[in-house]
C-alpha atoms as a PDB file:
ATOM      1  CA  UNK A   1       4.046 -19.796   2.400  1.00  0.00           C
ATOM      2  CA  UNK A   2       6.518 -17.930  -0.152  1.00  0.00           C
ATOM      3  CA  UNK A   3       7.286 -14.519   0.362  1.00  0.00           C
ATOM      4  CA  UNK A   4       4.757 -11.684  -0.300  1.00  0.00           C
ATOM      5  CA  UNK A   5       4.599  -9.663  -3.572  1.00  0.00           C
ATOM      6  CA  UNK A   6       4.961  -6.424  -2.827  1.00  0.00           C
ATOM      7  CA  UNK A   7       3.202  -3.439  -3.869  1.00  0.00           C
ATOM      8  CA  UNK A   8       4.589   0.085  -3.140  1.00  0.00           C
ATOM      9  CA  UNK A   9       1.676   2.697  -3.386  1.00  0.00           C
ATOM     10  CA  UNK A  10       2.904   5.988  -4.090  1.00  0.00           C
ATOM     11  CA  UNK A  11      -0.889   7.824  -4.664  1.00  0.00           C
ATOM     12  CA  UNK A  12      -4.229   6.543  -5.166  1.00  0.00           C
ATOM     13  CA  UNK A  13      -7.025   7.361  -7.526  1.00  0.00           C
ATOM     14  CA  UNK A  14      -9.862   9.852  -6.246  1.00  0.00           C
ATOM     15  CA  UNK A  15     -12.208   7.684  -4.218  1.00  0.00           C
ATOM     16  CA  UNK A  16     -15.088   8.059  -6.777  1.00  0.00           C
ATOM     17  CA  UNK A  17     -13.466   6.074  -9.268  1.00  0.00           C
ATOM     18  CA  UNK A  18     -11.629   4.128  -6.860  1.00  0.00           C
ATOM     19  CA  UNK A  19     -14.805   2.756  -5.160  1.00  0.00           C
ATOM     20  CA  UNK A  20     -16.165   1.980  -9.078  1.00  0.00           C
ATOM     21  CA  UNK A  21     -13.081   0.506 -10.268  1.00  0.00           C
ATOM     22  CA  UNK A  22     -10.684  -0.266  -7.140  1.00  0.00           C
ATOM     23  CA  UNK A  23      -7.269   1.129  -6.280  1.00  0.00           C
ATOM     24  CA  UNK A  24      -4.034   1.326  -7.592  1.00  0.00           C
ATOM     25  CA  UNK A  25      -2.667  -1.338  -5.725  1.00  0.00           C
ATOM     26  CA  UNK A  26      -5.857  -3.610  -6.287  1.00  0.00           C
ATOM     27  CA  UNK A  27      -5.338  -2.758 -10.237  1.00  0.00           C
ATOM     28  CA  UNK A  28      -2.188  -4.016 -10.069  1.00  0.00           C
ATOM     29  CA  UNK A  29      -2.725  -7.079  -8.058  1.00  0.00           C
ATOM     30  CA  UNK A  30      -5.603  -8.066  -9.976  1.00  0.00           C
ATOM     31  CA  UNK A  31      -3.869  -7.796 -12.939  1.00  0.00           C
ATOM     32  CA  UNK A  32      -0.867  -9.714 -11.826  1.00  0.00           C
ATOM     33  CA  UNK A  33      -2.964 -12.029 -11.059  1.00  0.00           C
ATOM     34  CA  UNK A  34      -2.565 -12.407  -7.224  1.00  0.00           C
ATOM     35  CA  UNK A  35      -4.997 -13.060  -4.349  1.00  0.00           C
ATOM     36  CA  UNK A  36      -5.181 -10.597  -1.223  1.00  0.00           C
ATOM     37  CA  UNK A  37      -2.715 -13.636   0.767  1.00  0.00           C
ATOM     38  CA  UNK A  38      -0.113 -12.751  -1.587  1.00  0.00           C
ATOM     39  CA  UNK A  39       0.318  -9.492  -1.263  1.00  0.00           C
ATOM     40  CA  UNK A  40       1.750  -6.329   1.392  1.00  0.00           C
ATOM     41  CA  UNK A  41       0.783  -3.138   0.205  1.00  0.00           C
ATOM     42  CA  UNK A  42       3.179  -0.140   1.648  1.00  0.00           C
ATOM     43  CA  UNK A  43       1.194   3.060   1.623  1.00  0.00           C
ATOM     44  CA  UNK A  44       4.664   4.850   1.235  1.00  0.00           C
ATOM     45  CA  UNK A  45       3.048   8.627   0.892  1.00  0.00           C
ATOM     46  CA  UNK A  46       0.777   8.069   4.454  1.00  0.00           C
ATOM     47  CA  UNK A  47       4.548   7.614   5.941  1.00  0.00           C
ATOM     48  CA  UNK A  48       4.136   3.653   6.058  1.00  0.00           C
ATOM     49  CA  UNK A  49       7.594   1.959   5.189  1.00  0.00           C
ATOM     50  CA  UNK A  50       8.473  -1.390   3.244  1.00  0.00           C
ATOM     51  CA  UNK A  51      10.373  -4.310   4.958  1.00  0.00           C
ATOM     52  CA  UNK A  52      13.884  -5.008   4.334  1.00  0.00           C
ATOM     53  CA  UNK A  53      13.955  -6.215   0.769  1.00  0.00           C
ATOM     54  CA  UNK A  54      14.947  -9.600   1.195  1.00  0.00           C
ATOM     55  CA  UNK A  55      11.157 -10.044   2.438  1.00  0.00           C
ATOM     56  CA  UNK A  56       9.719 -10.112  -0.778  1.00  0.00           C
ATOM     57  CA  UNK A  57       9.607 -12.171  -4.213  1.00  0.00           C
ATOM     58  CA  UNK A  58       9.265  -9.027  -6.630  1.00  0.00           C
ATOM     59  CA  UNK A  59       7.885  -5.456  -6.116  1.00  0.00           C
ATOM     60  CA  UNK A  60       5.414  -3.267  -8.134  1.00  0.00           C
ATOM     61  CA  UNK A  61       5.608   0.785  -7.415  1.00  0.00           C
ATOM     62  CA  UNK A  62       2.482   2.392  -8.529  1.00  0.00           C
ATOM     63  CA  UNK A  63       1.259   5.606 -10.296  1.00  0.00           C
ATOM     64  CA  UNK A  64       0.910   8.912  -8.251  1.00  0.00           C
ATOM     65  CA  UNK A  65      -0.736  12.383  -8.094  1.00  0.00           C
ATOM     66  CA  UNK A  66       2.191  13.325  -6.836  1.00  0.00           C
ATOM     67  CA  UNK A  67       5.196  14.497  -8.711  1.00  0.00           C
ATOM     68  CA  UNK A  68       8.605  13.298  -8.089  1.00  0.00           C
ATOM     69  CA  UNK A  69       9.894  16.478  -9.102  1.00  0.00           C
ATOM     70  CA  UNK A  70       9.167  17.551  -5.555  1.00  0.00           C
ATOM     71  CA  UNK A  71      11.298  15.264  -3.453  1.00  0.00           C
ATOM     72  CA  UNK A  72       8.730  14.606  -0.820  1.00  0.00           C
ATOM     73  CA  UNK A  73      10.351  13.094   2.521  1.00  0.00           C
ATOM     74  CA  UNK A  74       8.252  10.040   1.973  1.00  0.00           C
ATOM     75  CA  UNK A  75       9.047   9.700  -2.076  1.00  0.00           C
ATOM     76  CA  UNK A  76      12.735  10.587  -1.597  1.00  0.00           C
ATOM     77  CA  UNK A  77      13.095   7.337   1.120  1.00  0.00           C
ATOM     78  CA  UNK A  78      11.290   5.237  -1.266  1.00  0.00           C
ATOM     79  CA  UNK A  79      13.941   6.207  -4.061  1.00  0.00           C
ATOM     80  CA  UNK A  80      16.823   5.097  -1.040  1.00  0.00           C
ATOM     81  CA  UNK A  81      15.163   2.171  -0.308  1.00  0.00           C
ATOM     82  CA  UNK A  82      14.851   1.546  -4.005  1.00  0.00           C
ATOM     83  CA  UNK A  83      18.744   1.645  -4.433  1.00  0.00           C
ATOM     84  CA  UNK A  84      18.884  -0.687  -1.360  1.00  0.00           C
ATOM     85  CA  UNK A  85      16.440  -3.524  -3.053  1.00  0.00           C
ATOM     86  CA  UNK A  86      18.314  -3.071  -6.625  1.00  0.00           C
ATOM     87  CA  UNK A  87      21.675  -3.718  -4.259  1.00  0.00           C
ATOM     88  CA  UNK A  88      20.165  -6.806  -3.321  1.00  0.00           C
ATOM     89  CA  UNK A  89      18.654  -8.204  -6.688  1.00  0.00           C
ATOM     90  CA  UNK A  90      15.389  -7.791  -5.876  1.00  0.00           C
ATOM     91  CA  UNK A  91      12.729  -7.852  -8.510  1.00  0.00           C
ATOM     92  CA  UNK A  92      10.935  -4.550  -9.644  1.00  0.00           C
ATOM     93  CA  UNK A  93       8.760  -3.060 -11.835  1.00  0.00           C
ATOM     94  CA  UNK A  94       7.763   0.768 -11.649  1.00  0.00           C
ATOM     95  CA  UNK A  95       4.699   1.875 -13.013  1.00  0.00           C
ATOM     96  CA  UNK A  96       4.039   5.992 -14.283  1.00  0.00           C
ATOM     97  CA  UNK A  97       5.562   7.495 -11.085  1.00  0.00           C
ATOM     98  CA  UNK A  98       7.216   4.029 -10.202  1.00  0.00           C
ATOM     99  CA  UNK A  99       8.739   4.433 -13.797  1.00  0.00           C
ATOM    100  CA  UNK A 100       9.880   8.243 -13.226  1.00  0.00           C
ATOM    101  CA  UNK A 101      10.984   7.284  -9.231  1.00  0.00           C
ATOM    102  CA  UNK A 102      12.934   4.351 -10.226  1.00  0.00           C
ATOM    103  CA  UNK A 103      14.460   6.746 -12.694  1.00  0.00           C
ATOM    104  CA  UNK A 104      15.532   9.279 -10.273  1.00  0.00           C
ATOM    105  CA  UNK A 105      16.792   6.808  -7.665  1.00  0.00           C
ATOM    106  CA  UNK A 106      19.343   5.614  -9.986  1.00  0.00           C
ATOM    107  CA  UNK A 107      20.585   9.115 -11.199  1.00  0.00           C
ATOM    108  CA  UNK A 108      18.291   9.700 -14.142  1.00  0.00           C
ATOM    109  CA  UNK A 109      16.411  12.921 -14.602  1.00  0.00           C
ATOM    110  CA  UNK A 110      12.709  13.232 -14.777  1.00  0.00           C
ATOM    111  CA  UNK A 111      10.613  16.431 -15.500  1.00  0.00           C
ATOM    112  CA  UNK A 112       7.340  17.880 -17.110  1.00  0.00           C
ATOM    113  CA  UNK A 113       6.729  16.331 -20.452  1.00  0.00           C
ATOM    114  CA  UNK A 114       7.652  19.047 -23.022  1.00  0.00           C
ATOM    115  CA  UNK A 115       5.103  17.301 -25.433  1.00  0.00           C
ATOM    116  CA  UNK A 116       2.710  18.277 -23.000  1.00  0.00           C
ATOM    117  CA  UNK A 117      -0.055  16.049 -21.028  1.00  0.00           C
ATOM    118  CA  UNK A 118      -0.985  12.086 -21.922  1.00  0.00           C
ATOM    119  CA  UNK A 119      -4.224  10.609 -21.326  1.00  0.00           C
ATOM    120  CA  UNK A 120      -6.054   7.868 -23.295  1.00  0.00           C
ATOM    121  CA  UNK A 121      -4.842   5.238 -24.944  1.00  0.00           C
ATOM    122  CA  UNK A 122      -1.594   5.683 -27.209  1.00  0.00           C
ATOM    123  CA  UNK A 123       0.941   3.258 -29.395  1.00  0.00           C
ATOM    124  CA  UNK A 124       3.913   2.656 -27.661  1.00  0.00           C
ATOM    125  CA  UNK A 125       6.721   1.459 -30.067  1.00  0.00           C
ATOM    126  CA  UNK A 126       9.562  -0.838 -29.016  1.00  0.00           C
ATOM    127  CA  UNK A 127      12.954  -0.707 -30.194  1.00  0.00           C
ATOM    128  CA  UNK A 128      14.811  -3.328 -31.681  1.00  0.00           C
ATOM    129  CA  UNK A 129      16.831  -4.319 -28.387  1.00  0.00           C
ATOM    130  CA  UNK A 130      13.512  -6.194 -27.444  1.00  0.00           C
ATOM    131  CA  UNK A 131      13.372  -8.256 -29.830  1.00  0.00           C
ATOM    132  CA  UNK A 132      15.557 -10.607 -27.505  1.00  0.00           C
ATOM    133  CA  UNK A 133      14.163  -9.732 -23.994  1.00  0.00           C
ATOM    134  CA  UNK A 134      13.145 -12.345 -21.978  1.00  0.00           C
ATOM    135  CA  UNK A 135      10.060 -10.076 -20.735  1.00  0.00           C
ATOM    136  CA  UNK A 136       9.507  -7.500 -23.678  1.00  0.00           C
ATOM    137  CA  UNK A 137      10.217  -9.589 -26.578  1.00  0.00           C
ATOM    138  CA  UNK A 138       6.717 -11.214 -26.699  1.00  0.00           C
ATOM    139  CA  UNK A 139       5.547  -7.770 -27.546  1.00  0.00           C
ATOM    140  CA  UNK A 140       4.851  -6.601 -31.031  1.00  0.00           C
ATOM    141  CA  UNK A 141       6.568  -3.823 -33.105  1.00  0.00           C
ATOM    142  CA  UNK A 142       3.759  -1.903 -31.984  1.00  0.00           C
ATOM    143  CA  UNK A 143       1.010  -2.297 -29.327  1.00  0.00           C
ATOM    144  CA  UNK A 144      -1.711  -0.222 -27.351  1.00  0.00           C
ATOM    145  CA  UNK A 145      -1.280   1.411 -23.793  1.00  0.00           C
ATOM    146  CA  UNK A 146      -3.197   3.337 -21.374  1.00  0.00           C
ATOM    147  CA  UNK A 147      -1.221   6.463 -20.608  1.00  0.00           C
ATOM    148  CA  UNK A 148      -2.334   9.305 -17.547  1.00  0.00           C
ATOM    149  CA  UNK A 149       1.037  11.540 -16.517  1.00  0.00           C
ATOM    150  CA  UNK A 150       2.087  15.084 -16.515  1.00  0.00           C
ATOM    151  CA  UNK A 151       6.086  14.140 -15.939  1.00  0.00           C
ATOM    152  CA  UNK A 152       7.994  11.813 -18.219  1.00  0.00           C
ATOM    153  CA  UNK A 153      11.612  10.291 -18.064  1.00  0.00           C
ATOM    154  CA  UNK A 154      13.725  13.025 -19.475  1.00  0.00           C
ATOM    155  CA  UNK A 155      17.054  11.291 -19.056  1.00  0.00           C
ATOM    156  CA  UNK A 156      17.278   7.467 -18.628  1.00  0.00           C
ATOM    157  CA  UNK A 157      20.012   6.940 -15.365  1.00  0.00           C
ATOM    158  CA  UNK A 158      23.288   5.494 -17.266  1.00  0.00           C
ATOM    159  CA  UNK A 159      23.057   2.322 -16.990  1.00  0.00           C
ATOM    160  CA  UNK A 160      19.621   2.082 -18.410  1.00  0.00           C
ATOM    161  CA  UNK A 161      18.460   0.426 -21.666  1.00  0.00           C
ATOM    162  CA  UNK A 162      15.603   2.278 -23.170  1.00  0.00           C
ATOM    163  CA  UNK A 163      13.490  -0.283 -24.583  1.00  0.00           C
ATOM    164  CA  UNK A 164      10.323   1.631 -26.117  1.00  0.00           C
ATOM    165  CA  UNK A 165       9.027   5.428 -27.179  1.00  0.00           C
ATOM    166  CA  UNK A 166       5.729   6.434 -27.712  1.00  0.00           C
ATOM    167  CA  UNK A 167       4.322   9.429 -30.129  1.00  0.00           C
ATOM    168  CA  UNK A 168       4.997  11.847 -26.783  1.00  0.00           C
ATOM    169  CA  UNK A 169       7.694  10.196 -24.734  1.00  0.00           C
ATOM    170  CA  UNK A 170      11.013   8.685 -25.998  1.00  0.00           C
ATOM    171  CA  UNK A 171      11.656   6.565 -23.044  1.00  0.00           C
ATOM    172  CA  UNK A 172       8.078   4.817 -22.366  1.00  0.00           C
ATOM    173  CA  UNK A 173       9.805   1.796 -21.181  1.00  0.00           C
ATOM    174  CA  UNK A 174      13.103   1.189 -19.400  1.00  0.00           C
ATOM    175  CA  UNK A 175      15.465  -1.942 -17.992  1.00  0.00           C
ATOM    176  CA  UNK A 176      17.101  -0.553 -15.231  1.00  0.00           C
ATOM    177  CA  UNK A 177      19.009  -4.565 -14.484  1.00  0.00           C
ATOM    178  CA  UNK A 178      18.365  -7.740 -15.739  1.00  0.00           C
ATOM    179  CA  UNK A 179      15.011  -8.274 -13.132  1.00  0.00           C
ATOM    180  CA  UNK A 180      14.120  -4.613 -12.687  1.00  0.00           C
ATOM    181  CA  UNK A 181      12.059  -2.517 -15.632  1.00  0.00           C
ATOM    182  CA  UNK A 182       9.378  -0.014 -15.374  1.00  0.00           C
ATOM    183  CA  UNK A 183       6.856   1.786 -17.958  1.00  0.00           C
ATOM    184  CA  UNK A 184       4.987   5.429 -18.195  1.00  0.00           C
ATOM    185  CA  UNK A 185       2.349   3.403 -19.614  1.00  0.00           C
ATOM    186  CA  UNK A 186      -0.309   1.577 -17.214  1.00  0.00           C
ATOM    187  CA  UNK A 187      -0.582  -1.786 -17.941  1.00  0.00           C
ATOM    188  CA  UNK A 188      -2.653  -2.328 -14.873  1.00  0.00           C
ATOM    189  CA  UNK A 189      -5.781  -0.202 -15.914  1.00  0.00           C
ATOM    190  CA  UNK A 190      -8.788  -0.966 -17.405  1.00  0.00           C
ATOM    191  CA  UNK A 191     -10.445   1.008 -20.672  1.00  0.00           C
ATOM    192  CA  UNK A 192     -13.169   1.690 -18.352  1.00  0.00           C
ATOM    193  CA  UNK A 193     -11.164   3.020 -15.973  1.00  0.00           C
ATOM    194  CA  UNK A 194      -9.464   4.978 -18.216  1.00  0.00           C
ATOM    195  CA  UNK A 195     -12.737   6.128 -19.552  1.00  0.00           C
ATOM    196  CA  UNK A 196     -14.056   7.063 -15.786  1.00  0.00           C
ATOM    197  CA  UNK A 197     -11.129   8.734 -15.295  1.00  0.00           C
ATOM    198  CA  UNK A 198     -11.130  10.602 -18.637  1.00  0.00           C
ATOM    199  CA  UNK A 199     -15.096  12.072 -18.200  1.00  0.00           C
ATOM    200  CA  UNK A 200     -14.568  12.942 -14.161  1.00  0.00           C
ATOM    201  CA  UNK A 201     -11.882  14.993 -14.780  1.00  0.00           C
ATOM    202  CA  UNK A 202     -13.056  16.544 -18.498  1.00  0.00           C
ATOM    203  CA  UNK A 203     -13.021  19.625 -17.270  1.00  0.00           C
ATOM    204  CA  UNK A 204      -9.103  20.185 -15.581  1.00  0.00           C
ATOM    205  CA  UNK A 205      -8.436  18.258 -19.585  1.00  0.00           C
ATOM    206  CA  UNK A 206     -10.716  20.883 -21.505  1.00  0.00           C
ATOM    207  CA  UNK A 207      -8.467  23.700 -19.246  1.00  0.00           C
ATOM    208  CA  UNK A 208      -5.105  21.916 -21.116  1.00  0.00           C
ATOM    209  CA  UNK A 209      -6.126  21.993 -24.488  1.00  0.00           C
ATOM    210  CA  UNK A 210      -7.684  19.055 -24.120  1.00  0.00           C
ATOM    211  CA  UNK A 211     -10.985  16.975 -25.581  1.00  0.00           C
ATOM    212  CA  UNK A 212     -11.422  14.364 -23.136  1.00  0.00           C
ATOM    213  CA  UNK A 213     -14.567  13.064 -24.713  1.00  0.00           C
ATOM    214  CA  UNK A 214     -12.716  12.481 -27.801  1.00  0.00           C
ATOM    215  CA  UNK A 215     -10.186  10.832 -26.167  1.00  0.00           C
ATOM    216  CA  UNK A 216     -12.780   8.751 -24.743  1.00  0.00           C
ATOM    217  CA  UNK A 217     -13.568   7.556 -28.385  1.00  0.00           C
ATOM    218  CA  UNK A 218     -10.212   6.148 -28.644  1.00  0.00           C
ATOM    219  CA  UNK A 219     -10.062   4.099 -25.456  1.00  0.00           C
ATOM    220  CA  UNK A 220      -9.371   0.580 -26.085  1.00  0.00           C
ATOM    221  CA  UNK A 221      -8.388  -2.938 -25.051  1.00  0.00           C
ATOM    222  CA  UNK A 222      -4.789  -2.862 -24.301  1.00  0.00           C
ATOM    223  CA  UNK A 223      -4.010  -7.436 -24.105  1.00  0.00           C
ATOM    224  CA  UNK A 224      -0.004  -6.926 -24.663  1.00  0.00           C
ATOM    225  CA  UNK A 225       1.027  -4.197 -21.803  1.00  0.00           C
ATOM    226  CA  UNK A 226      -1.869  -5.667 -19.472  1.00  0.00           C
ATOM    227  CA  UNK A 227      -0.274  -9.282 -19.648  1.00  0.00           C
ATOM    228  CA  UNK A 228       3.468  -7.757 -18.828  1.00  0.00           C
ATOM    229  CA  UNK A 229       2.365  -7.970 -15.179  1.00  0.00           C
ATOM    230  CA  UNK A 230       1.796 -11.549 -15.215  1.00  0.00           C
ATOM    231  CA  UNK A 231       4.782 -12.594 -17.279  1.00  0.00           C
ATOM    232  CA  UNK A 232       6.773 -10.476 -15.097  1.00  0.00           C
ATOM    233  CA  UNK A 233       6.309 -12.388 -12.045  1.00  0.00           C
ATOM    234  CA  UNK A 234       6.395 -15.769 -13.722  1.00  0.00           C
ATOM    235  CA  UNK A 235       9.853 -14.914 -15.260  1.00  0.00           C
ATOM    236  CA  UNK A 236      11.655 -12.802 -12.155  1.00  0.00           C
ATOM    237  CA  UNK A 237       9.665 -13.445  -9.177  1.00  0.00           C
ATOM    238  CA  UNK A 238      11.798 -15.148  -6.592  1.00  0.00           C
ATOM    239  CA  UNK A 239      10.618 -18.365  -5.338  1.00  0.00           C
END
């Protein structure tokens, strides 16, 4: 059997939606396009801890509640063991807070978004150093994504190549190495996730500033980030 995929959950969705729509770990697996056999999941924020990472093909960090502004215990060994797997070539792709951790573990600075709150679905952008990406240059000039986040990149670590902006963020998506990238955009949900999520929490949005029912409105199918999971592993996954 090859080595598991793994799948570092850093926060999980409220259990009303997650019973509807599954967790962020299943979201990601199921839109990777992996089986339960294929996959560890490491519940890093209940204290569980990932092998060494020579164990696995390629890793996915998830979205969060959390913030990683606060340097939990459990958050800030993540980021450590995040240096360690980069060390040692290891496949990755960060997702919302995996974007923003994978950001601080290799000196970049993250923060709240002084555009304010995302939600919905948005246009990401990408920037002409895609065009020859082995990953991102499928994508076109300009595509749909499902954005939920507070915090945003605010300074990309140096080594960094920023590879897309959206109307509120101007570093949506990042190449950290040749095999290790991450987005603030959630290629693993669903619109009707989004939508779920979007009408149980209208009220905390109408408290921002925010119309979550029109938002609602503008949900839609988002085919080009969703399929970056897949291509992902078929490209960088080791075998």
């Amino acid at each position: 059997m090859p080595a598991p995929v793994l799948i570092i959950q850093t926060g999980d969705a409220n259990p009303t939606l997650k019973d509807s729509y599954g967790g962020y770990a299943q979201q990601i697996g199921c839109a990777a396009g992996l089986c339960q056999s294929e996959l560890q999941v490491v519940t890093v924020y209940e204290g569980q801890r990932p092998s060494c990472p020579r164990s696995y093909r390629a890793v996915f960090i998830t979205g969060s509640p959390a913030m990683v502004t606060d340097k939990e215990d459990w958050s800030e060994r993540t980021a450590e063991w995040l240096r360690e797997a980069a060390e040692l070539d290891t496949p990755m792709f960060g997702i919302c807070y995996g974007h923003q951790l994978l950001t601080h573990a290799f000196g970049g600075e993250v923060g709240y978004n002084p555009a304010g709150r995302a939600a919905g679905t948005m246009h990401v952008k990408t920037l002409e150093c895609c065009r020859e990406d082995e990953l991102l240059g499928v994508l076109p000039p300009e595509f749909p994504a499902h954005m939920l986040h507070m915090q945003s990149v605010l300074r990309p670590p140096p080594e960094a190549i920023v590879m897309a902006r959206s109307p509120m963020d101007p570093h949506h998506v990042i190449k950290h190495k040749h095999n290790v990238y991450s987005t603030q955009f959630h290629p693993e949900f669903s619109p009707e996730f989004v939508r779920a999520h979007l009408h149980y929490y209208a009220d905390i949005y109408r408290g921002c500033g925010i119309d979550a029912q029109a938002l609602c409105e503008k949900v839609s199918d988002t085919p080009q980030s969703t399929g970056l999971l897949r291509r992902f592993l078929a490209l960088h996954a080791r075998h």
